[in-house]
Protein backbone atom coordinates (compact mmCIF):
# COMPACT_ATOMS: atom_id res chain seq x y z
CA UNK A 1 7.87 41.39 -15.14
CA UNK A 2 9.37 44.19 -16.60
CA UNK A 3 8.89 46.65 -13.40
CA UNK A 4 9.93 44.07 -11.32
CA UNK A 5 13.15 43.40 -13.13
CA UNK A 6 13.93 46.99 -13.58
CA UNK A 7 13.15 47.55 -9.60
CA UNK A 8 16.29 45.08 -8.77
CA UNK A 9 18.40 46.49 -11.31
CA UNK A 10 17.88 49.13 -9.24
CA UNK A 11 18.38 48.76 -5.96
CA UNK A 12 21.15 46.67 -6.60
CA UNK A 13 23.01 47.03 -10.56
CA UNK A 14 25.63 44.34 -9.82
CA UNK A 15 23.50 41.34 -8.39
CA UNK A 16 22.37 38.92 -10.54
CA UNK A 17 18.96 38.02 -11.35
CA UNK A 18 17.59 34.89 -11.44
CA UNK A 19 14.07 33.84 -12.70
CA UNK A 20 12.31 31.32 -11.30
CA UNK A 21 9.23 30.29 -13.98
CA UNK A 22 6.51 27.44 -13.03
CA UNK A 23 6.35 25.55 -16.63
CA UNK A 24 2.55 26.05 -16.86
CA UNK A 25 3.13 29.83 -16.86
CA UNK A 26 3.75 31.51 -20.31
CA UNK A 27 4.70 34.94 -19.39
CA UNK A 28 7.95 34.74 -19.12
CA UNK A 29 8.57 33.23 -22.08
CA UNK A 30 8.61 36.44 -24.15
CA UNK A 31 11.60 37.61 -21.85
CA UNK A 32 13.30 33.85 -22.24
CA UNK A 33 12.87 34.15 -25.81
CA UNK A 34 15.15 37.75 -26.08
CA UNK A 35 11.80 40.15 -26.35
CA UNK A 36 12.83 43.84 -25.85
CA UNK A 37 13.77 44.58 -22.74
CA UNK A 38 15.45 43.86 -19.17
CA UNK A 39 16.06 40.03 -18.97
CA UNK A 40 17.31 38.27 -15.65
CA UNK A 41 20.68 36.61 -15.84
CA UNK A 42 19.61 32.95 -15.46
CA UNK A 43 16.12 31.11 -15.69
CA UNK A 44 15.11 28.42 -13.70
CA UNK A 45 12.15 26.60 -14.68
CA UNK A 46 9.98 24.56 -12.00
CA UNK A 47 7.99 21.42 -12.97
CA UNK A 48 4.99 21.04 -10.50
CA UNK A 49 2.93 18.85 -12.85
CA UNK A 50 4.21 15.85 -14.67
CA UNK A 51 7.14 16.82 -17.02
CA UNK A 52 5.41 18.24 -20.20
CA UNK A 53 8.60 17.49 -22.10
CA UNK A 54 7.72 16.44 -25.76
CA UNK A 55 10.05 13.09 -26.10
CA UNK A 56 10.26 10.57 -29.14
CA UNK A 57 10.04 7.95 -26.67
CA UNK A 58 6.74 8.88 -25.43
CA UNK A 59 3.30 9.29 -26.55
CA UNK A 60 2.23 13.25 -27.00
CA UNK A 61 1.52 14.56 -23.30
CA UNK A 62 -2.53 14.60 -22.43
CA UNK A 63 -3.96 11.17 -22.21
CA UNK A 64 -2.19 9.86 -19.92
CA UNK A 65 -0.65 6.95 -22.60
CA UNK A 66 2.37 4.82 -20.92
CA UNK A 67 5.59 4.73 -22.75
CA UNK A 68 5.44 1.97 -25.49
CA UNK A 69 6.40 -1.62 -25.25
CA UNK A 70 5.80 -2.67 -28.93
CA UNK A 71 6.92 -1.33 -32.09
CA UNK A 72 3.49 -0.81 -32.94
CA UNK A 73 2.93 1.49 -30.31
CA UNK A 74 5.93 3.57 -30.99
CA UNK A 75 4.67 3.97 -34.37
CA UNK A 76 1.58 4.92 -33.19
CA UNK A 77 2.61 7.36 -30.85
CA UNK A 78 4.95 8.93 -33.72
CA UNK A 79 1.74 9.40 -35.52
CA UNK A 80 0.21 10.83 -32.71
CA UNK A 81 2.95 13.51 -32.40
CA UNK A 82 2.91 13.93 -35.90
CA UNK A 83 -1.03 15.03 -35.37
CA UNK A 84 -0.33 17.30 -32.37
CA UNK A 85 2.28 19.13 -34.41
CA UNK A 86 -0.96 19.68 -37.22
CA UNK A 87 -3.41 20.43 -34.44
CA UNK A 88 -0.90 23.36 -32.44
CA UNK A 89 0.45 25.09 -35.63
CA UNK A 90 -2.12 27.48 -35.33
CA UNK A 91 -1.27 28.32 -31.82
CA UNK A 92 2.01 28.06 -32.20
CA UNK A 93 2.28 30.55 -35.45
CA UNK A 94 0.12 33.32 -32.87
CA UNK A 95 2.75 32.71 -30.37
CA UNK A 96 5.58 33.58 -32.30
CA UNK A 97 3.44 36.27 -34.58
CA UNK A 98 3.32 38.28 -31.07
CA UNK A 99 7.12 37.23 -29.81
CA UNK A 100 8.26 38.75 -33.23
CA UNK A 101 6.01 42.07 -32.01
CA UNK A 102 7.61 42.14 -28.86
CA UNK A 103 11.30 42.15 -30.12
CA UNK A 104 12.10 38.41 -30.36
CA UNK A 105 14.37 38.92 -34.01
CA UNK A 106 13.67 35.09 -35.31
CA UNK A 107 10.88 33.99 -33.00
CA UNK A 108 10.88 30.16 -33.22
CA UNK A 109 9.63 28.22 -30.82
CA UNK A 110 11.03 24.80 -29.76
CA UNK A 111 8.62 22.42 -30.03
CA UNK A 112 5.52 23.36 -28.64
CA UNK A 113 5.03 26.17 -25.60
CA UNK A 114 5.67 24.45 -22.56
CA UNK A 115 8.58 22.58 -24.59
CA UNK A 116 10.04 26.21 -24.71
CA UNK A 117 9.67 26.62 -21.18
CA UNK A 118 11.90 23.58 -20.05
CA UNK A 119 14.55 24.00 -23.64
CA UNK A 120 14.81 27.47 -22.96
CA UNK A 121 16.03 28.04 -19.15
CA UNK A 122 18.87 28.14 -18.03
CA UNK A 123 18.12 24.66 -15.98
CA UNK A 124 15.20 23.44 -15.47
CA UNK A 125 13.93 21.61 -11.90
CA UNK A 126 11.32 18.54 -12.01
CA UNK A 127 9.86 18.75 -8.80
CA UNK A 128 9.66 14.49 -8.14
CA UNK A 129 11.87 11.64 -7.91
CA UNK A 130 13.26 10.15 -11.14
CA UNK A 131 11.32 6.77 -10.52
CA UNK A 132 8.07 9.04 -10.66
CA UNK A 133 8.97 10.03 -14.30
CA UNK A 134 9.08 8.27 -17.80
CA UNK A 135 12.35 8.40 -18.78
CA UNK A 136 13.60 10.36 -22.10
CA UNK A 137 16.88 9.55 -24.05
CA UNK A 138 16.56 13.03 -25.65
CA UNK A 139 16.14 15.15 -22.34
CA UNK A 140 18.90 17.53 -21.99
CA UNK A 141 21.29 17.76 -18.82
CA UNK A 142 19.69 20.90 -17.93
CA UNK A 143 16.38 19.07 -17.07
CA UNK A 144 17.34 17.49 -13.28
CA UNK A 145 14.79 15.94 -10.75
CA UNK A 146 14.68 17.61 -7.10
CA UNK A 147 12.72 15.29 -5.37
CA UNK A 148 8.76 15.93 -4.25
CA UNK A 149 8.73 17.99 -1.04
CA UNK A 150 9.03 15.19 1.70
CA UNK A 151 6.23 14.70 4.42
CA UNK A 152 6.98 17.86 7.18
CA UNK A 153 7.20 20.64 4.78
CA UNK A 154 3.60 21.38 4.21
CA UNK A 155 0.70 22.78 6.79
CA UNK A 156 -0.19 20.29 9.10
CA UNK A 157 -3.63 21.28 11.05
CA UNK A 158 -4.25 21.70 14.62
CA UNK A 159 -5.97 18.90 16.78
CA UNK A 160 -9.04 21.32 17.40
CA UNK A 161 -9.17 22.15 13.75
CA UNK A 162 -9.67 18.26 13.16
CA UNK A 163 -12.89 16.26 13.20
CA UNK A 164 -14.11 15.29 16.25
CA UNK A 165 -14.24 11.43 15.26
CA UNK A 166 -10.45 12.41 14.69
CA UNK A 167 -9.09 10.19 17.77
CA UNK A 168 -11.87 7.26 17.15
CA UNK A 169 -10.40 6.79 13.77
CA UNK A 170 -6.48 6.96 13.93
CA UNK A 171 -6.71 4.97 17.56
CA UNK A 172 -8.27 1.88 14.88
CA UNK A 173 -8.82 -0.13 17.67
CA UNK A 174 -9.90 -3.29 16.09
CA UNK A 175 -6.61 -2.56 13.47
CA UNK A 176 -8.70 -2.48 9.95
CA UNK A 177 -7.89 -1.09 6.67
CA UNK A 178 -7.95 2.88 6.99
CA UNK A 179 -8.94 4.24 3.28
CA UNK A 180 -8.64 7.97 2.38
CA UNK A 181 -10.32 9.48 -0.53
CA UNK A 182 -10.30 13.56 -2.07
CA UNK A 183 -10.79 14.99 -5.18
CA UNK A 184 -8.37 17.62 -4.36
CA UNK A 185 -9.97 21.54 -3.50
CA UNK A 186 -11.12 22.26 -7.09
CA UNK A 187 -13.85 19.25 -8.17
CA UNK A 188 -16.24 19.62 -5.43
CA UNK A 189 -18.63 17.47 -7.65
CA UNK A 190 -18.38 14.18 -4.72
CA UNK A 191 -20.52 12.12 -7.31
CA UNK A 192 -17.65 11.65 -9.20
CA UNK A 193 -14.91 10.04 -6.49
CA UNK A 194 -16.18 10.35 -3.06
CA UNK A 195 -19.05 9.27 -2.99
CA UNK A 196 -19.00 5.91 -5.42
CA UNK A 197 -15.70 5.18 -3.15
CA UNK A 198 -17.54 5.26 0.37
CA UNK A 199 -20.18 3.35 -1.25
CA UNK A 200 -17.91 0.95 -2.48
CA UNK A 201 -16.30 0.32 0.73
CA UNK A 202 -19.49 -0.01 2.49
CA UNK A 203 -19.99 -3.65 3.05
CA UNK A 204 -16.23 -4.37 3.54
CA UNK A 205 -15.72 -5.38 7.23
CA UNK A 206 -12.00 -4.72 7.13
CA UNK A 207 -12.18 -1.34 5.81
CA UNK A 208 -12.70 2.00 7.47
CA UNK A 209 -13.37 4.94 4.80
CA UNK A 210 -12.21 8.74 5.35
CA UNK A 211 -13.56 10.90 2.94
CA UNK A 212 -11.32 14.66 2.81
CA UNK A 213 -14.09 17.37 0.90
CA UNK A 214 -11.05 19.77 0.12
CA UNK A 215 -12.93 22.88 1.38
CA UNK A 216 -14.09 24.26 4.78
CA UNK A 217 -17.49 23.83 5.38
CA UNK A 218 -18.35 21.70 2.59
CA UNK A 219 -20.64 18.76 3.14
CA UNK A 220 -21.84 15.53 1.37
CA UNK A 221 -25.69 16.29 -0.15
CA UNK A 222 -28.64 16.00 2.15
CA UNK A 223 -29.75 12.78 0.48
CA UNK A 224 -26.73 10.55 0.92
CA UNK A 225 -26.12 8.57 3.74
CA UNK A 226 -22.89 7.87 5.00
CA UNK A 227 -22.00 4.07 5.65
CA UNK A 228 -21.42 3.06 9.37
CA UNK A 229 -17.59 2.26 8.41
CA UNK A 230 -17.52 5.66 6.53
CA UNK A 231 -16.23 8.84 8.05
CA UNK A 232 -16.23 12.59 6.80
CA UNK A 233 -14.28 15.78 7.04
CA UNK A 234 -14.53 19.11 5.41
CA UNK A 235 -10.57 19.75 5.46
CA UNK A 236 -8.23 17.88 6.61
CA UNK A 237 -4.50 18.46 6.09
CA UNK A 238 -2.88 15.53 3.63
CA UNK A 239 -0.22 15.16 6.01
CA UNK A 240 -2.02 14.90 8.45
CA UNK A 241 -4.95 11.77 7.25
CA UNK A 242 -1.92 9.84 5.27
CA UNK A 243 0.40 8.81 7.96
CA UNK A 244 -2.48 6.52 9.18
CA UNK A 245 -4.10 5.17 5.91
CA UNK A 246 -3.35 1.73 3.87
CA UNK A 247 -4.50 3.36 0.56
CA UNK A 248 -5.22 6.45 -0.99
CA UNK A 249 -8.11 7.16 -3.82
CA UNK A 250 -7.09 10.22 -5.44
CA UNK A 251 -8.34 12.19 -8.36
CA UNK A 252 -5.02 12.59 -9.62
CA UNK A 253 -3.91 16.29 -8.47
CA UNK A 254 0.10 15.93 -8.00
CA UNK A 255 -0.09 17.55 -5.14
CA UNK A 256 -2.03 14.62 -3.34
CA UNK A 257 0.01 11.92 -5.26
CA UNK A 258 3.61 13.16 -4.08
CA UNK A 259 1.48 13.43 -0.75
CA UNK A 260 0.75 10.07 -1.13
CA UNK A 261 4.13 9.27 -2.07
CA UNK A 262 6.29 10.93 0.88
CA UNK A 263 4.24 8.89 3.30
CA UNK A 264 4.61 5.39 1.31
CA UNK A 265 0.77 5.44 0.67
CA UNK A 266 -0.29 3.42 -2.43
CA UNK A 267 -3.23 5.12 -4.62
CA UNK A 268 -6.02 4.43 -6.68
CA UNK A 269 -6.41 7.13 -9.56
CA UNK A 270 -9.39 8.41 -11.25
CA UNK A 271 -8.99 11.45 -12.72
CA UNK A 272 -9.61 12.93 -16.68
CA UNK A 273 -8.80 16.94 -16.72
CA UNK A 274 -5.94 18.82 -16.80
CA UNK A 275 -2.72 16.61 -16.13
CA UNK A 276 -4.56 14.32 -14.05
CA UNK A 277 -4.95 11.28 -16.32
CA UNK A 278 -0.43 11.78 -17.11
CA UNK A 279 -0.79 11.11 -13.09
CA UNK A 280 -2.67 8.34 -13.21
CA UNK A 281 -0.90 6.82 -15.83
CA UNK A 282 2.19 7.41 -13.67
CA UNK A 283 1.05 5.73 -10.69
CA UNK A 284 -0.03 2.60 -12.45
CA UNK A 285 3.44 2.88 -14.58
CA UNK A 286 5.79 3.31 -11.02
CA UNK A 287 4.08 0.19 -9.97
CA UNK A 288 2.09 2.74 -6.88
CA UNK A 289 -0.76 2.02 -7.73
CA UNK A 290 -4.41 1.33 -9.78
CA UNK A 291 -5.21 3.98 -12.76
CA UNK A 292 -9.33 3.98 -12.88
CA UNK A 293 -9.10 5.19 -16.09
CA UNK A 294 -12.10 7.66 -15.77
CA UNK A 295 -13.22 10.22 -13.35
CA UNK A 296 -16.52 9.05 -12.70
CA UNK A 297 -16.23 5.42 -11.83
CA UNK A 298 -18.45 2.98 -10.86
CA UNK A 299 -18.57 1.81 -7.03
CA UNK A 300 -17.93 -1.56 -8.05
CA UNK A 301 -14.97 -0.17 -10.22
CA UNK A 302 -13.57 1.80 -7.45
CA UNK A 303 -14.01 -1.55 -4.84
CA UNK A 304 -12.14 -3.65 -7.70
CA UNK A 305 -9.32 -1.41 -7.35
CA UNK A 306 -8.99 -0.88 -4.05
CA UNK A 307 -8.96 -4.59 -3.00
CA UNK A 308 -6.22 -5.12 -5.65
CA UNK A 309 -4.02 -2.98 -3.83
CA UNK A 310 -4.85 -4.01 -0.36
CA UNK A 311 -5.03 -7.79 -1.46
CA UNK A 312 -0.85 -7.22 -3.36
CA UNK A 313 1.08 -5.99 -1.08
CA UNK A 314 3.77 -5.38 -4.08
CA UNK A 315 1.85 -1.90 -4.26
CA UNK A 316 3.05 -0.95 -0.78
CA UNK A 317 6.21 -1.84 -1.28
CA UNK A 318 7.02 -0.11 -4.16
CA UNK A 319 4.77 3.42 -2.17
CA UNK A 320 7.65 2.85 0.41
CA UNK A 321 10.67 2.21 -2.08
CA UNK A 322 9.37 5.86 -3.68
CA UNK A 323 9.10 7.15 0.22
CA UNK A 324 12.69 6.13 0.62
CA UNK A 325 14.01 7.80 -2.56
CA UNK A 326 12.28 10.93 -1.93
CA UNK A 327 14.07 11.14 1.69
CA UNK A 328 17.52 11.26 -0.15
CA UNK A 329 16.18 14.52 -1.91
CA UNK A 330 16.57 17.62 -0.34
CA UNK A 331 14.55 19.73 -2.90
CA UNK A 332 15.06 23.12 -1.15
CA UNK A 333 18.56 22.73 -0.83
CA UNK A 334 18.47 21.69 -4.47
CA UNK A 335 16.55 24.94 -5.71
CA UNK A 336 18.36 27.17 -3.46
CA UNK A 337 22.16 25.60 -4.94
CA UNK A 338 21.08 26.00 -8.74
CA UNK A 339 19.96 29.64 -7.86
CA UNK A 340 23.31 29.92 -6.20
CA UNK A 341 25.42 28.42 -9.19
CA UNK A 342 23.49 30.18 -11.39
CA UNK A 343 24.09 33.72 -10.39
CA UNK A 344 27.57 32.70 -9.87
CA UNK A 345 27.91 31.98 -13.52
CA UNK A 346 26.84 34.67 -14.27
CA UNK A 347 28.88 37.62 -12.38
């Protein structure tokens, strides 16, 4: 960061810098926090996973808890943060033991690291709609929501690069139920989403099931058959599958779920690493959708879910309600005007 900072100081002494950090990525923080050094002249962080925002109004980020409705719950979820504080003090003392050997003069983090990340910058830019987002009575104003990127701005495949049952599906003569499910490009493990969901699905007569494997070339195992409503691709663009389907099983990646969201698309969520069970949690919170709860469910667990949101439409509505808000977003415009107000500020 340092050579790159010192190569537009450069070229160009009198323009102003301005640092754009994703909040999952900590090495920029020794810069935000004053280490020795060049430092830019404005920091933008960029939320691309559920806010990670520590909030007395929430449960500690992680398990994907929804924000209380008891008093009992909030004082449980005090506890909880009370717990998290014990179980990160370690981390967090090595984290400001090497800040204070970089330069940092009283290296103190706020809160926990990611907390740091969104306090610290300058502003910092949630990339979804506010309905997609517990709200927090002790978020700053510097924390603002952009909007997820709305359907059009993401790859969208060729027709040859599709599958050649491609036109049989999206034609849907006889008008059924069109059902995608994915587990992202990462867990390529289809036992745990995939294939209990086209399972599931199997018997139902008004459902037609599109399984996405997230990779090129990849294919089910040798040993499972697919069901004569059931249909599979290796990679297929989200943009591409979602305009046509009536529900979405997801493990939980926010990519897929704003996905899901730009086209009005209500989901079923099964997911247990990384931020995936905050998304599901989310989903079931914003009224979108089911939250399985678990990343390995059970066919019958997975069928259960996705009749309840075929059978309530209340699940579709509130897919296009999100749809709608996101289309008064224009998060590009909205990056692009803090970087601009930014570097004003600071000439």
């Amino acid at each position: 960061m340092q050579q790159i900072l010192q190569s537009l100081r450069d070229k160009d002494p009198s323009r102003p810098i301005v640092l754009l950090n994703e909040c999952a990525f900590l090495g920029g923080l020794a810069t935000t926090l004053g280490a020795r050094g060049l430092h830019p002249d404005a920091i933008i962080g960029v939320g691309v996973v559920p806010l990670l925002l520590t909030s007395k109004d929430l449960a500690p980020f992680g398990p994907g808890l929804p924000p209380p409705t008891t008093p009992e719950e909030r004082e449980t979820y005090a506890g909880m943060h009370k717990q998290n504080q014990v179980v990160m003090a370690g981390l967090k003392a090595e984290f400001e033991r090497v800040l204070a050997m970089l330069g940092e003069a009283k290296p103190e983090l706020p809160g926990n690291v990611f907390d740091a990340v969104i306090l610290k910058a300058d502003r910092f830019l949630q990339m979804c709609v506010p309905s997609l987002e517990y709200p927090r009575s002790d978020a700053p104003d510097s924390v603002r929501f952009t909007g997820g990127l709305p359907r059009g701005h993401r790859y969208r495949g060729k027709e040859a690069q599709l599958p050649s049952w491609w036109q049989t599906v999206i034609a849907n003569p006889e008008k059924k139920r069109i059902i995608a499910v994915a587990q992202g490009t990462v867990q390529l493990d289809y036992s745990h989403l995939v294939i209990p969901t086209l399972t599931a699905l199997a018997d139902e007569e008004d459902v037609i099931t599109v399984a996405v494997l997230g990779k090129h070339g990849a294919t089910l195992p040798a040993d499972f058959v697919v069901p004569k409503n059931g249909y599979v691709g290796d990679y297929i663009p989200f943009d591409d599958i979602l305009e046509h389907v009536d529900a979405f099983v997801t493990n939980g990646g926010y990519g897929g779920f704003q996905h899901a969201m730009a086209h009005g698309v209500p989901v079923v969520v099964g997911g247990a690493t990384e931020d995936k069970p905050e998304v599901a949690a989310r989903a079931q919170w914003a009224g979108v959708g089911v939250n399985l709860k678990t990343d390995k469910p059970s066919p019958e667990q997975v069928k259960t879910a996705v009749r309840e949101v075929l059978d309530h439409p209340k699940y579709k509505a509130r897919a296009v309600e999100i749809e709608k808000e996101m289309q008064t977003y224009d998060p590009i415009q909205i990056i692009a005007d803090s970087v601009d107000e930014l570097a004003k500020a600071a000439k």
